[in-house]
Protein backbone atom coordinates (compact mmCIF):
# COMPACT_ATOMS: atom_id res chain seq x y z
CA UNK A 1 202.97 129.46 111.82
CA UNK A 2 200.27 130.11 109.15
CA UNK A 3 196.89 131.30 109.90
CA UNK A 4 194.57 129.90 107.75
CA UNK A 5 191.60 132.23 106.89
CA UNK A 6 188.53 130.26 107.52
CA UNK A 7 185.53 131.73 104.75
CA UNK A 8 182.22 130.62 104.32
CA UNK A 9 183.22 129.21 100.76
CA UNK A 10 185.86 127.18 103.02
CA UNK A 11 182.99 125.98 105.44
CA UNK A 12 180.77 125.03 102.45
CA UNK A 13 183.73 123.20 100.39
CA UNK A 14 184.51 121.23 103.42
CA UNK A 15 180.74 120.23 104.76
CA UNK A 16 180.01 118.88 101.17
CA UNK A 17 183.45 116.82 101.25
CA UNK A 18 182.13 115.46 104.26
CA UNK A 19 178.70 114.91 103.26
CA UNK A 20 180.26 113.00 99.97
CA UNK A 21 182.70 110.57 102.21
CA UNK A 22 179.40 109.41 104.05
CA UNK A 23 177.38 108.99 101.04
CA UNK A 24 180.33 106.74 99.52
CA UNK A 25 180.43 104.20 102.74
CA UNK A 26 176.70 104.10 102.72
CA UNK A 27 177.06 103.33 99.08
CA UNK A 28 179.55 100.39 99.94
CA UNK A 29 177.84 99.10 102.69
CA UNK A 30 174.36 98.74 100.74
CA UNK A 31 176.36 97.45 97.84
CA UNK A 32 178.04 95.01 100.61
CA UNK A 33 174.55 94.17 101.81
CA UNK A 34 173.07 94.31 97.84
CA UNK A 35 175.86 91.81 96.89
CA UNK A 36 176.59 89.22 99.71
CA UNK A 37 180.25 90.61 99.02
CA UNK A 38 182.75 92.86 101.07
CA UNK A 39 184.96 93.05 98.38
CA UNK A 40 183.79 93.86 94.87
CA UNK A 41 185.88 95.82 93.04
CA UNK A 42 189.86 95.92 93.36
CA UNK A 43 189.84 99.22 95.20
CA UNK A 44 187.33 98.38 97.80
CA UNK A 45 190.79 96.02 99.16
CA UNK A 46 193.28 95.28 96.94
CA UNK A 47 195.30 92.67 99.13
CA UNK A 48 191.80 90.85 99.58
CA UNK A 49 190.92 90.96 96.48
CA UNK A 50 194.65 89.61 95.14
CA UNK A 51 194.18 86.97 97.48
CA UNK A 52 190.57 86.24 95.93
CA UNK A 53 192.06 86.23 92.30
CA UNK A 54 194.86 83.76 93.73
CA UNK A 55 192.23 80.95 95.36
CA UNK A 56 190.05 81.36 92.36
CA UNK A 57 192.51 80.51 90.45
CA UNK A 58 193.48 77.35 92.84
CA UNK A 59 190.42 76.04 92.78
CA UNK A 60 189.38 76.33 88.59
CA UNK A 61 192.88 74.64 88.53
CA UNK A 62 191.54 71.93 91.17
CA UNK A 63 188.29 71.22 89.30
CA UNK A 64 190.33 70.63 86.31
CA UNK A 65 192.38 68.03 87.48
CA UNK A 66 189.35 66.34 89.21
CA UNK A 67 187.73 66.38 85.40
CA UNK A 68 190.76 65.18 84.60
CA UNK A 69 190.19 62.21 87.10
CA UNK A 70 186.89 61.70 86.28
CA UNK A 71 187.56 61.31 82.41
CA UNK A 72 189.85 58.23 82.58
CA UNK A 73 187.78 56.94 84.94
CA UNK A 74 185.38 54.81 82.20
CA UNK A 75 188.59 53.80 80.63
CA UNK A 76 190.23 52.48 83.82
CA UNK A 77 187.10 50.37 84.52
CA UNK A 78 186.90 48.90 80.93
CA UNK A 79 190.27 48.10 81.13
CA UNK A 80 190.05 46.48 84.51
CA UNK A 81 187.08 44.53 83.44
CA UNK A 82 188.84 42.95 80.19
CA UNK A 83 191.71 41.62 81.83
CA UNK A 84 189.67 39.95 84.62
CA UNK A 85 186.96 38.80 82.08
CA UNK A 86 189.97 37.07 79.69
CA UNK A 87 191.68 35.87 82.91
CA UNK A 88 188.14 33.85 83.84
CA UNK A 89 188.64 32.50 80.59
CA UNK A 90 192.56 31.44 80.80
CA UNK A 91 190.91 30.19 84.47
CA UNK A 92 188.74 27.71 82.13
CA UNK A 93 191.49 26.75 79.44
CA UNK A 94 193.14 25.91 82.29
CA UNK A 95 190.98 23.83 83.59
CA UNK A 96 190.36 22.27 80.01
CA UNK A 97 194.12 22.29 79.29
CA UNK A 98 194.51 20.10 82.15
CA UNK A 99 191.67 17.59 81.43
CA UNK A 100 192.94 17.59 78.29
CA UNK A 101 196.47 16.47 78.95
CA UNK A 102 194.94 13.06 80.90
CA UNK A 103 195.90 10.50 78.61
CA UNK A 104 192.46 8.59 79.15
CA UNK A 105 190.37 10.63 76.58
CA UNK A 106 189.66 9.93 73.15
CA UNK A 107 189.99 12.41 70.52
CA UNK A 108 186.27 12.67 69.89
CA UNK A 109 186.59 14.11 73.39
CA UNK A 110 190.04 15.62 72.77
CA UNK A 111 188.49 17.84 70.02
CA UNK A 112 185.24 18.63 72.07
CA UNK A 113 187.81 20.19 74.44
CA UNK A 114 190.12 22.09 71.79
CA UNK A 115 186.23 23.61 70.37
CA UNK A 116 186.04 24.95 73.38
CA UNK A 117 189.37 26.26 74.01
CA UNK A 118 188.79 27.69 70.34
CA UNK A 119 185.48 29.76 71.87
CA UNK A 120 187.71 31.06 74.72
CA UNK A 121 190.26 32.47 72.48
CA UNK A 122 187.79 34.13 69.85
CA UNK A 123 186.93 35.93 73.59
CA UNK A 124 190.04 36.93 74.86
CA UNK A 125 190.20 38.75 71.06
CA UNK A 126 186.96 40.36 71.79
CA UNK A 127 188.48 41.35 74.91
CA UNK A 128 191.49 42.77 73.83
CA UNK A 129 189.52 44.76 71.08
CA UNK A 130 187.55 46.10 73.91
CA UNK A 131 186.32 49.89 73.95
CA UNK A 132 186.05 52.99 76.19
CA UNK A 133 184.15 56.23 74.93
CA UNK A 134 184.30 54.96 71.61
CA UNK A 135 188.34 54.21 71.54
CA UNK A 136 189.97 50.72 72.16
CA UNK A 137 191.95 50.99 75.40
CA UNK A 138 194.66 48.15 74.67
CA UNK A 139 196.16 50.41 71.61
CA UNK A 140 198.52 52.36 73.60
CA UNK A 141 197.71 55.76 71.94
CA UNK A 142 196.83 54.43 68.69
CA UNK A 143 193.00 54.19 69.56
CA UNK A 144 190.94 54.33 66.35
CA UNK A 145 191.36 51.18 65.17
CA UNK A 146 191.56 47.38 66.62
CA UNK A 147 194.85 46.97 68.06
CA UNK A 148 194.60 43.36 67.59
CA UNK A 149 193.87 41.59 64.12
CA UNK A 150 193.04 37.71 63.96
CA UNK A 151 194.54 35.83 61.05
CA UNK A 152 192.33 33.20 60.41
CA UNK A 153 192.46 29.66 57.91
CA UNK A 154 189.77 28.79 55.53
CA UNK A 155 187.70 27.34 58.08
CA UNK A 156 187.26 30.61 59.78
CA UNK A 157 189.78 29.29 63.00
CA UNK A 158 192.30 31.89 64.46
CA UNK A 159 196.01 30.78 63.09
CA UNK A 160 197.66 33.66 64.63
CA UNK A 161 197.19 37.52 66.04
CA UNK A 162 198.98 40.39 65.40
CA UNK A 163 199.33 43.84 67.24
CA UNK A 164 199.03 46.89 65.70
CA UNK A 165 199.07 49.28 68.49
CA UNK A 166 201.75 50.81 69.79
CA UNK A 167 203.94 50.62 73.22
CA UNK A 168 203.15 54.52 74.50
CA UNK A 169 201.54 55.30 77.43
CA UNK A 170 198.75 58.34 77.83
CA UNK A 171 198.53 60.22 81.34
CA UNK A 172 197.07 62.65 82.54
CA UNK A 173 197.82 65.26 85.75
CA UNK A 174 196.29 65.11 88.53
CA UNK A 175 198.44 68.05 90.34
CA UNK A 176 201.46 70.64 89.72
CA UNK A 177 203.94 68.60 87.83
CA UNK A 178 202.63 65.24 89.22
CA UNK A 179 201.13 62.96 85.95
CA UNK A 180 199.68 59.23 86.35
CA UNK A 181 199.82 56.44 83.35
CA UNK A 182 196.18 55.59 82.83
CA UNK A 183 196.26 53.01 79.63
CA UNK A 184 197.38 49.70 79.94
CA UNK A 185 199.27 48.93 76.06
CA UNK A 186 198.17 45.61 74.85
CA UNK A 187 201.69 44.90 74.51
CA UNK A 188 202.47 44.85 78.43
CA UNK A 189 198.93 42.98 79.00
CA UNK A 190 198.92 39.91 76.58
CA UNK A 191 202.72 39.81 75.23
CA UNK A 192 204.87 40.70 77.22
CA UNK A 193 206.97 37.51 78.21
CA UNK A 194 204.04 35.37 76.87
CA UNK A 195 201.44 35.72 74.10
CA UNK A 196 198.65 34.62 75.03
CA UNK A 197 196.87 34.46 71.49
CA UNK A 198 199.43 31.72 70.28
CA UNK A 199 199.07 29.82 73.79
CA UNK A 200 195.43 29.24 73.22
CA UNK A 201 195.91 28.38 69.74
CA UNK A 202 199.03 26.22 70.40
CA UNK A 203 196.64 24.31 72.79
CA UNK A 204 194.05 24.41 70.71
CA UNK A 205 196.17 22.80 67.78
CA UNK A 206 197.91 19.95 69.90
CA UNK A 207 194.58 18.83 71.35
CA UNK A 208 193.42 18.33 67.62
CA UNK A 209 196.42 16.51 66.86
CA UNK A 210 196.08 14.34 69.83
CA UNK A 211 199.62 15.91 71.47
CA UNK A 212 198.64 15.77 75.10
CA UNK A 213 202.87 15.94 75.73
CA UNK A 214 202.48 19.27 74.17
CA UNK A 215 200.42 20.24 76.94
CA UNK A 216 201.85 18.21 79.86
CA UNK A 217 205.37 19.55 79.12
CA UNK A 218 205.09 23.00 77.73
CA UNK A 219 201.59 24.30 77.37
CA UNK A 220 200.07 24.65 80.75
CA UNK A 221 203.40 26.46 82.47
CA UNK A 222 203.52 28.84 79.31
CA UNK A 223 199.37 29.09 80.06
CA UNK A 224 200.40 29.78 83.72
CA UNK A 225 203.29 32.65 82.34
CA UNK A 226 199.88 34.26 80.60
CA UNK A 227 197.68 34.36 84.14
CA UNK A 228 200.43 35.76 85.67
CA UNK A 229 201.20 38.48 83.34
CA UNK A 230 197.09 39.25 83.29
CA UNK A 231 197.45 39.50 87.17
CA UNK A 232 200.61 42.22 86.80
CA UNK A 233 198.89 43.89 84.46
CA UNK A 234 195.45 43.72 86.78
CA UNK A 235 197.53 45.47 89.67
CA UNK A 236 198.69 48.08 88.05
CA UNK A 237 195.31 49.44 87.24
CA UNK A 238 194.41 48.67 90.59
CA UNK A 239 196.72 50.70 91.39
CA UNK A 240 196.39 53.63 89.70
CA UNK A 241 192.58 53.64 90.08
CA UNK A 242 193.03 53.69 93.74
CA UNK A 243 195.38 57.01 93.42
CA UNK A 244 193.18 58.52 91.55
CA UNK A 245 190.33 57.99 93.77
CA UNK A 246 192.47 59.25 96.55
CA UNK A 247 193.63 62.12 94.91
CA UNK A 248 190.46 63.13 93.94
CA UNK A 249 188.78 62.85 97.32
CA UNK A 250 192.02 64.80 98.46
CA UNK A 251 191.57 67.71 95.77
CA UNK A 252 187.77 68.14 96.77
CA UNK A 253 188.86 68.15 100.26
CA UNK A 254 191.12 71.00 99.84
CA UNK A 255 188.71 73.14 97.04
CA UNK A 256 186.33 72.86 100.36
CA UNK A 257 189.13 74.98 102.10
CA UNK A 258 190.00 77.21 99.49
CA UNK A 259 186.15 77.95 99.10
CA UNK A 260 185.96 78.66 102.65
CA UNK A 261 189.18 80.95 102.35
CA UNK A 262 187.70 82.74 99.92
CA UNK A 263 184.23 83.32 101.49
CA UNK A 264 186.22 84.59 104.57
CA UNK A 265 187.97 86.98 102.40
CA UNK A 266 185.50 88.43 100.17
CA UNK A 267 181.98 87.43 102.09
CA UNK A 268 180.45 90.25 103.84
CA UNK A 269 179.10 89.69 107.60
CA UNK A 270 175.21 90.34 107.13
CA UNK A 271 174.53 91.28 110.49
CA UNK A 272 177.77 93.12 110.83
CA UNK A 273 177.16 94.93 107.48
CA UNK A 274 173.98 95.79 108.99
CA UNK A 275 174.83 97.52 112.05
CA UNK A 276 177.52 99.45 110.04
CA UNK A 277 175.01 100.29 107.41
CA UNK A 278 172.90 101.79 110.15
CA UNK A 279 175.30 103.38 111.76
CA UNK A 280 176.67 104.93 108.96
CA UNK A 281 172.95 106.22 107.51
CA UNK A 282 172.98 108.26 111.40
CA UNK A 283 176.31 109.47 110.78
CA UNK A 284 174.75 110.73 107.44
CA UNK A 285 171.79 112.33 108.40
CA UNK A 286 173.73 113.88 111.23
CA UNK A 287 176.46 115.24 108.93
CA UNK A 288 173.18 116.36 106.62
CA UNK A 289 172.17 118.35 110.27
CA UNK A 290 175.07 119.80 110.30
CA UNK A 291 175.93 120.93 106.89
CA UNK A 292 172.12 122.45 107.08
CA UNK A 293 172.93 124.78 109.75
CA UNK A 294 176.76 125.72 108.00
CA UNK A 295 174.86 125.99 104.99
CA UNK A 296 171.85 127.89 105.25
CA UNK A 297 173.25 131.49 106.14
CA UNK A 298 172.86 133.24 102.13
CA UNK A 299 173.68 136.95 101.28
CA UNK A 300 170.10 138.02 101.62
CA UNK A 301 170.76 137.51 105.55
CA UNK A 302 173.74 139.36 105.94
CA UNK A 303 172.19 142.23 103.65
CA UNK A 304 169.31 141.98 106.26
């Protein structure tokens, strides 16, 4: 085997190598300390640190979908609170639809009745017109305009009202490849197998006219159809406000376990960062001893 010829230059070459790894951990390990972090660059540990770029990444992807959450929310409320405010009122017409239909009133008090009824409708219009964050949330997507118009006579009275919003639904995700519905189209909340407009009117109309048969026979089960449809379309936003709330409270659940993942992966140890810094400013100072006594023979001594 090979003898290798060991020279002073050798000696000297290999004491400052030495001297140069100690002084690079005791530059990590007061960076470490400096920092709060055991990983700051790539190269300090590149599986660490992928693994830090991947839960990062989880949880900005998290927060989104909880912002996500959290902007429909307003929305699912209004929503929620229109159809139960214009179901109070079908609650009273009702009510008013049935005293009506007794054959002992008079018309004076038959049309005191349809006045009302006609207040109760100008409502439920209000209601359906009803805004979120500056957008009416019974338009389907079409939200920058009133998705229901009122036609009215020359006495200023609803005759009849239209929709001009559309059937589409908007959602939103709330996870990889999972999206939730979050509007409620006007057309699946007052139309759909009853419009609830022309009921109010209709009763409205045959309480002026004195038809109480009207309402006996046709009138209050078509009024019933309406509350029913209301009440569908009230439990399906109860629905999907309660899955977003659990999702939500699910997703900050797990961000609190990615950002303890990624504190256990990256976070230094303070007191263990400490005893390694000091041990590793001894191992420097006693390489420093070392070197000083490889070092320090010149040519002047051997001349000597």
């Amino acid at each position: 085997m090979g003898v290798v010829r060991v020279t002073q230059g050798l000696m000297v070459q290999r004491t400052l190598n030495n001297l140069n790894y100690h002084l690079r951990r005791l530059a990590r390990l007061q960076n470490e300390l400096a920092t709060g972090l055991k990983v700051n660059t790539p190269s300090d540990d590149p599986i660490a640190a992928r693994r830090a770029v991947n839960t990062r990444t989880s949880i900005q992807k998290n927060e989104q979908y909880i912002r996500n959450i959290e902007s429909v929310g307003l929305g699912l409320t209004a929503t929620d609170t229109s159809i139960q405010t214009t179901l109070q009122g079908l609650q009273r017409a009702l009510e008013l639809s049935v005293q009506g239909a007794n054959g002992t009133n008079s018309q004076t008090q038959l049309d005191s009745i349809a006045s009302e009824i006609n207040q109760l409708l100008e409502e439920v219009v209000v209601q359906a017109n009803q805004q979120a964050s500056g957008r009416y949330i019974f338009g389907g997507t079409r939200t920058l305009n009133p998705p229901f118009v009122a036609a009215r006579d020359a006495e200023g009275d609803i005759i009849a009202v239209s929709y001009e919003g559309n059937d589409e639904r908007t959602s939103i995700a709330i996870s990889d490849g999972i999206t939730v519905n979050v509007n409620e189209p006007g057309s699946d909340v007052f139309l759909p197998r009853q419009d609830v407009f022309q009921v109010l009117i209709d009763i409205r109309d045959s309480l002026r006219a004195g038809d109480q048969a009207s309402i006996q026979n046709v009138l209050l089960e078509e009024l019933d159809t309406s509350m029913d449809q209301l009440l569908i379309s009230m439990a399906r936003v109860g629905a999907v406000q309660n899955r977003l709330e659990r999702s939500s409270a699910n997703i900050e659940e797990f961000n609190i376990e990615l950002q303890t993942l990624l504190s256990d992966t990256i976070d230094a140890d303070y007191a263990e960062t400490i005893i390694n810094l000091n041990a590793q400013s001894n191992a420097f100072q006693a390489a420093l001893n070392a070197g000083a006594r490889v070092i320090q023979p010149s040519l002047l001594d051997f001349v000597r």
